[in-house]
C-alpha atoms as a PDB file:
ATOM      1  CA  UNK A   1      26.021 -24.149 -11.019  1.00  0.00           C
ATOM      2  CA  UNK A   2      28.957 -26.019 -13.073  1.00  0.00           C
ATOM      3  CA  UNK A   3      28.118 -27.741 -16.378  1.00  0.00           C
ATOM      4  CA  UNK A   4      29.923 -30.151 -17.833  1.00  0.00           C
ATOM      5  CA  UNK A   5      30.985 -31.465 -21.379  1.00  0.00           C
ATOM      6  CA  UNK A   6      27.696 -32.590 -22.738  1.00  0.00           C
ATOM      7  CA  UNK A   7      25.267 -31.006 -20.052  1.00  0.00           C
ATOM      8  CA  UNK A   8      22.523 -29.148 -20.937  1.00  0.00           C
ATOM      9  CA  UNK A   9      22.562 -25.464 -20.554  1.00  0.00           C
ATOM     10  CA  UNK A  10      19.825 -24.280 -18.256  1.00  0.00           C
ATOM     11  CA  UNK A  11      17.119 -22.301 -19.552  1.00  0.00           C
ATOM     12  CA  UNK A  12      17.947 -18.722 -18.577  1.00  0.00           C
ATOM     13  CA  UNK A  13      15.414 -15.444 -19.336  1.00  0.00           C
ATOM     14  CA  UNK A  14      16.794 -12.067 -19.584  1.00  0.00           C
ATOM     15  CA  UNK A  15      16.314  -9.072 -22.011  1.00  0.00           C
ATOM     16  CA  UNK A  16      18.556  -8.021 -24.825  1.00  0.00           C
ATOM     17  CA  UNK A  17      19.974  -4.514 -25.221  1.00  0.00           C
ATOM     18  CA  UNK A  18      17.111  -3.807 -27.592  1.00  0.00           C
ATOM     19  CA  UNK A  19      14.771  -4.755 -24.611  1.00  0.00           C
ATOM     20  CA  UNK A  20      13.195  -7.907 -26.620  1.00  0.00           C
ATOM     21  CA  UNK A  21      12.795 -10.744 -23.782  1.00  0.00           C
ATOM     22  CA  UNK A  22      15.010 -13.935 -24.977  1.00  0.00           C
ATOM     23  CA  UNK A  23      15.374 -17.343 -23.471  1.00  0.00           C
ATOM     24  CA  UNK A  24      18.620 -19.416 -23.738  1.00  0.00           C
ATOM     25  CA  UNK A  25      19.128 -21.379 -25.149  1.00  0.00           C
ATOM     26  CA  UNK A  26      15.438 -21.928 -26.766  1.00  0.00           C
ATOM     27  CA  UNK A  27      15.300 -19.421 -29.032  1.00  0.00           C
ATOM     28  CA  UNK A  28      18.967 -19.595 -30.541  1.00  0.00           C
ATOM     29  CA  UNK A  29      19.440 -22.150 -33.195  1.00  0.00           C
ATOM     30  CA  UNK A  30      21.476 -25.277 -32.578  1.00  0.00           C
ATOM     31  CA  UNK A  31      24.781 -24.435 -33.683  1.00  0.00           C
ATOM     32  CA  UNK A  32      27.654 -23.907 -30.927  1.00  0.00           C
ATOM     33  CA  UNK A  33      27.260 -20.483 -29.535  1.00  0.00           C
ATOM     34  CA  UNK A  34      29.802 -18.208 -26.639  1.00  0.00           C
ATOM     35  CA  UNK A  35      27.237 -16.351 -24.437  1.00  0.00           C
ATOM     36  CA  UNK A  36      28.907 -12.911 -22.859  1.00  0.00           C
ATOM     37  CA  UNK A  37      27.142 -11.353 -19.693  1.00  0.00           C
ATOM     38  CA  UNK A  38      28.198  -8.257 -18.659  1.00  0.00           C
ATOM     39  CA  UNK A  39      26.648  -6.840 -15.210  1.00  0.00           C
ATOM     40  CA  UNK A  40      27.375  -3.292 -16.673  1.00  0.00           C
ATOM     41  CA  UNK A  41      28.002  -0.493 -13.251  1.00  0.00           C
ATOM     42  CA  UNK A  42      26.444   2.601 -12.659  1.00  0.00           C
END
């Protein structure tokens, strides 16, 4: 999916490296934020 200036970003679940669940962009505070994923290898 593309966003868009002014879209809303999609709620997306994942865990953290610590292994505490999170979902973005609901439990980050308001300011601007740059999300990295990295799909890692084995």
């Amino acid at each position: 999916m593309r966003l868009d200036a002014g879209d809303r970003f999609p709620t997306v679940r994942g865990k953290t490296h610590g292994g505490e669940t999170i979902a973005v962009p609901d439990d980050l505070d308001p300011d601007w934020k740059v999300l990295l994923f990295y799909r890692g290898h084995f």
